[in-house]
Protein backbone atom coordinates (compact mmCIF):
# COMPACT_ATOMS: atom_id res chain seq x y z
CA UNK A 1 58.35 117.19 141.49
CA UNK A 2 57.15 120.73 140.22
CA UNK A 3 54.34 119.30 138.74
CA UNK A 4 53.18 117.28 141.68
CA UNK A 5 53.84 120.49 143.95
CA UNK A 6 51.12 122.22 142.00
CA UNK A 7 48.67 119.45 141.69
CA UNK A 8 48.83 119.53 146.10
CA UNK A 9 48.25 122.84 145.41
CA UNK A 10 45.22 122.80 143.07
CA UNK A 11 43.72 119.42 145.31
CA UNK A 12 44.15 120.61 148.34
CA UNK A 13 43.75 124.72 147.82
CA UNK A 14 41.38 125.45 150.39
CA UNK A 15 43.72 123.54 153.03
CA UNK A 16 46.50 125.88 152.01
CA UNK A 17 44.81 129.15 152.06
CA UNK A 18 43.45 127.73 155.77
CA UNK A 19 46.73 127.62 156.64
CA UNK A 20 48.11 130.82 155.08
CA UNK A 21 46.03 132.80 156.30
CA UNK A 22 46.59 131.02 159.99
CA UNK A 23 50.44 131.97 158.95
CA UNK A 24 50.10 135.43 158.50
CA UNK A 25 47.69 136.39 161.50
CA UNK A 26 50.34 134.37 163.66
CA UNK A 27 53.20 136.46 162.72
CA UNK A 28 51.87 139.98 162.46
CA UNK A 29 50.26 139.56 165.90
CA UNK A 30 53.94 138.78 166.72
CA UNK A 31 55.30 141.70 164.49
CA UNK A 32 52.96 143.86 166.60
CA UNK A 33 54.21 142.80 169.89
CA UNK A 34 57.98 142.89 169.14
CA UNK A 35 57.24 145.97 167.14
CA UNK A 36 55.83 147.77 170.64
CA UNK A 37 58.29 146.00 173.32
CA UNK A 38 60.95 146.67 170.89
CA UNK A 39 60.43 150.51 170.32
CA UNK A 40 59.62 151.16 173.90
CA UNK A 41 62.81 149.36 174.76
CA UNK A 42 65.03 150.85 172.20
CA UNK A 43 63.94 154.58 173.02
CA UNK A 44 64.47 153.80 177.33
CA UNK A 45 67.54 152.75 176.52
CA UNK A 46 68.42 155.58 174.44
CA UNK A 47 67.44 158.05 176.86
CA UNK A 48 69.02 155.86 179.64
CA UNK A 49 72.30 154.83 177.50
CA UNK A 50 73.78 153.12 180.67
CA UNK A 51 71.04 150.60 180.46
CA UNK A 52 72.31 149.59 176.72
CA UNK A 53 74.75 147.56 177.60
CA UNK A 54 72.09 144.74 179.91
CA UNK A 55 69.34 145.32 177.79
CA UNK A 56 71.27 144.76 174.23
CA UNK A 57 73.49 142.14 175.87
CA UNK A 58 70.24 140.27 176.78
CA UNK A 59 68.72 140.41 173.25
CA UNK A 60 71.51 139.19 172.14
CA UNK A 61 71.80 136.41 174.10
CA UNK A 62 68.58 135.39 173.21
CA UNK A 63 68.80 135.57 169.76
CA UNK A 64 71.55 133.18 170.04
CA UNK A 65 68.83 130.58 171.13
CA UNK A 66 68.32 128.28 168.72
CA UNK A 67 64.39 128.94 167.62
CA UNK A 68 63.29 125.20 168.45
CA UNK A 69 64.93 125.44 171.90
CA UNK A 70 63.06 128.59 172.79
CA UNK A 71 59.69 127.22 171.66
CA UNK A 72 60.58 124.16 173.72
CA UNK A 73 61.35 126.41 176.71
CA UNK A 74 58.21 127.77 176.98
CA UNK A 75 56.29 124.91 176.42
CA UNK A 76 56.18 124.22 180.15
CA UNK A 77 55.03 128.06 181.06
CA UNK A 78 52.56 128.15 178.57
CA UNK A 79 51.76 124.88 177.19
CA UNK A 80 51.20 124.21 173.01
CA UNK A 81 49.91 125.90 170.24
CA UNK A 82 49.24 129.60 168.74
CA UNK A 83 50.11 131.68 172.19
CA UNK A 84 53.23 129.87 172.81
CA UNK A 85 54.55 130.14 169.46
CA UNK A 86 53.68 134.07 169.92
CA UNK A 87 55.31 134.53 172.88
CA UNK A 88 58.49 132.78 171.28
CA UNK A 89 58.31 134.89 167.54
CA UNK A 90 57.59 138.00 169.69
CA UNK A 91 60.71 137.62 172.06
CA UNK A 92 62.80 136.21 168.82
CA UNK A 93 61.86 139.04 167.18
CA UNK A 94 63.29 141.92 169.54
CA UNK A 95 66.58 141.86 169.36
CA UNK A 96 66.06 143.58 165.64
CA UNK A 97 63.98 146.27 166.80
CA UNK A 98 65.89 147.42 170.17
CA UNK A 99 68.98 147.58 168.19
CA UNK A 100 68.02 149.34 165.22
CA UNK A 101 65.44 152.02 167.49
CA UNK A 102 68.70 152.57 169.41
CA UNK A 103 71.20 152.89 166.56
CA UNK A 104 68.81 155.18 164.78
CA UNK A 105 68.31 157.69 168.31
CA UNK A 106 71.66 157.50 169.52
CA UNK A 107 73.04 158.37 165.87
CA UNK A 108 71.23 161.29 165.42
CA UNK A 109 73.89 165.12 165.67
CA UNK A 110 73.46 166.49 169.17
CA UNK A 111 73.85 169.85 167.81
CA UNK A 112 70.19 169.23 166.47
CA UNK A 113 69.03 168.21 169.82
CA UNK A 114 70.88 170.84 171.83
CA UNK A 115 68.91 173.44 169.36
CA UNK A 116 65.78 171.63 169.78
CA UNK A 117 66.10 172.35 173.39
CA UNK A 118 67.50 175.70 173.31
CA UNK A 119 64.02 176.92 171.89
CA UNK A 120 61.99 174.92 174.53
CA UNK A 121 60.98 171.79 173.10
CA UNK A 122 60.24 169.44 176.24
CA UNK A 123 62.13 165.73 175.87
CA UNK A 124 58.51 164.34 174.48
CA UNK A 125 58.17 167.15 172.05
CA UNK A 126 61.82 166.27 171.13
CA UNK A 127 61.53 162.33 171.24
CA UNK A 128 57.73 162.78 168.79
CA UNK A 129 58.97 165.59 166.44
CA UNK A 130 62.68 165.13 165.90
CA UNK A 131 63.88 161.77 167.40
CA UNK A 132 61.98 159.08 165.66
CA UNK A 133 61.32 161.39 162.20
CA UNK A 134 65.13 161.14 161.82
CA UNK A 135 65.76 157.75 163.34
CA UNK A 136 62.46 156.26 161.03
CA UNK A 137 64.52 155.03 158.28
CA UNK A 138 66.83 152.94 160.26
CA UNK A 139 64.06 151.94 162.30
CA UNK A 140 62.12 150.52 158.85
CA UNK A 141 65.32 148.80 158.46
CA UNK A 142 64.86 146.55 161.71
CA UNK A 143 61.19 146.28 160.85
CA UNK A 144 62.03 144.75 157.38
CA UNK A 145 64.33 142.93 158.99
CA UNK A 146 61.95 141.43 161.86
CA UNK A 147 59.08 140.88 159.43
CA UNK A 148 60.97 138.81 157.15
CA UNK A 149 62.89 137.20 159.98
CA UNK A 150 59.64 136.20 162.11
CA UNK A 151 57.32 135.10 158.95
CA UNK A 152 60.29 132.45 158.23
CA UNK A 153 60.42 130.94 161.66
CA UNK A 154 56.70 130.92 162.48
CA UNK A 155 56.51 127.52 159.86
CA UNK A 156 58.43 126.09 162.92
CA UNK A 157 55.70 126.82 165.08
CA UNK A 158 53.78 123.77 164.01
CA UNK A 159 56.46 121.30 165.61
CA UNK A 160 54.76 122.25 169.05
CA UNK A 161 51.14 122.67 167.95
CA UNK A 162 50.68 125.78 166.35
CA UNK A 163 49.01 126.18 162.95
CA UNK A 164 50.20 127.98 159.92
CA UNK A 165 52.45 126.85 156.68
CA UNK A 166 54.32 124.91 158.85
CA UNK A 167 52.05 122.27 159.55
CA UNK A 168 51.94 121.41 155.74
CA UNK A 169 55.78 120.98 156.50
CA UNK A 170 55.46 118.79 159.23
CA UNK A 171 52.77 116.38 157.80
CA UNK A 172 55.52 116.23 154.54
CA UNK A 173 58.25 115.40 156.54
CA UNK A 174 56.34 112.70 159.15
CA UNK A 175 53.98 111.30 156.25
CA UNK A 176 57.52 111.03 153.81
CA UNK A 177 55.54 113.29 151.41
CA UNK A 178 58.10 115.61 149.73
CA UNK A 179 55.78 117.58 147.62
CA UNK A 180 54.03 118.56 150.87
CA UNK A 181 56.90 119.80 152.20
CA UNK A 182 57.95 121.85 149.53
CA UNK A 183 54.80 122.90 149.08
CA UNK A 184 54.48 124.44 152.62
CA UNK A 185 57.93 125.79 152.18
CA UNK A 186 57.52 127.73 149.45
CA UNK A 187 54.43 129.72 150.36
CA UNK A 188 56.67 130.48 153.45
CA UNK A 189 59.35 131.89 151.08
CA UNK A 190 56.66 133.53 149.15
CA UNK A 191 55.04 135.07 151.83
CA UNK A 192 57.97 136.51 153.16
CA UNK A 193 59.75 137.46 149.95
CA UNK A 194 56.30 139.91 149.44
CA UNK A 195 56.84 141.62 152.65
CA UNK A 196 60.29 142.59 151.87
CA UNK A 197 59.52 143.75 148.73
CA UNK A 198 56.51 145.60 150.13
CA UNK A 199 58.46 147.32 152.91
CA UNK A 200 61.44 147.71 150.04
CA UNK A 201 59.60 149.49 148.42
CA UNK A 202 58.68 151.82 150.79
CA UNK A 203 61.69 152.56 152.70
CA UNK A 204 63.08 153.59 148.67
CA UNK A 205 59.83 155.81 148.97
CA UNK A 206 60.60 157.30 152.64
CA UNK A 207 64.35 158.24 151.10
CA UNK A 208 62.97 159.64 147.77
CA UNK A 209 60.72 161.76 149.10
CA UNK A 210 63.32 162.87 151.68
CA UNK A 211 65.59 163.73 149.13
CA UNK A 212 62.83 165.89 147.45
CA UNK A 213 62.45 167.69 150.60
């Protein structure tokens, strides 16, 4: 089985590195999104803390979605392919990024933000210079977590027209053709394992040189 796995890969190499790179524009163009909509809703709602509750409680529920069912949801809105699956990995990929921007805000001492204002710093200069430079960390944390979490599902993506890794699954699986299907799979794994380790590494970086400081 290994060796076949790398003969599809040797064959058929240009095929694969079509759909890899298909794969990863896919999900950072969804990273992005859920990335914005996610800080800009994790900051409101840590300035507006009364809002938490709905706007959490709604992430949540969607995340409970199974991925498949969303996709199919939208179908009807926004037909097949690339922009649906987007739309889907985007909204999948909030609930991550609201929580953690909120947990990392909300858990920050008040003394510090008390003193911040008691020399004058407006709620911007507060949000920009204190806020988010002590929340980062925990925010990195939801990133990693999103990145890793949206690169997986986007090899569903092909079950409603999409491109990526996943349509080497889904060719394996309708053609009975194991080795394609593994194939596909593990470049998925791969390509997700190396953005954890790349953002690993760098949230260890963010807390060494902290320490040093």
């Amino acid at each position: 089985m290994i060796k076949d796995v790398f003969s599809i890969y040797i064959d058929r190499w240009h095929f694969f590195l079509d759909l890899t790179l298909e794969h990863i524009q896919i999900s950072v163009i969804s990273i992005i999104g859920a990335f914005i909509i996610g800080l800009g809703l994790g900051i409101f709602i840590s300035q507006y803390r009364k809002s938490s509750g709905v706007v959490l409680g709604i992430t949540n529920f969607i995340y409970t979605i199974p991925s498949i069912a969303l996709f199919g949801f939208l179908i009807p809105l926004s037909g097949i392919g690339d922009m649906t699956a987007i739309i889907a990995l985007t909204i999948y990929a909030l609930l991550p990024m609201v929580r953690n921007t909120y947990t990392g805000i909300t858990s920050i001492d008040p003394e510090i933000i008390e003193a911040a204002r008691g020399m004058g710093s407006t709620p911007v200069q507060i949000l920009r210079k204190i806020k988010l430079p002590l929340a980062f960390p925990v925010i990195l944390s939801g990133i990693r977590t999103m990145m890793v979490m949206t690169i997986s599902l986007t090899g569903i993506a092909a079950f409603i027209g999409a491109g990526g890794l996943g349509v080497a699954i889904y060719r394996g699986i309708t053609t009975n053709n194991s080795s394609l299907t593994i194939a596909g799979s593990l470049l998925i794994a791969i390509l997700a394992l190396l953005a954890d380790f790349g953002l690993g590494r760098y949230e260890k970086y963010i807390k060494k040189k902290r320490k040093l400081n």
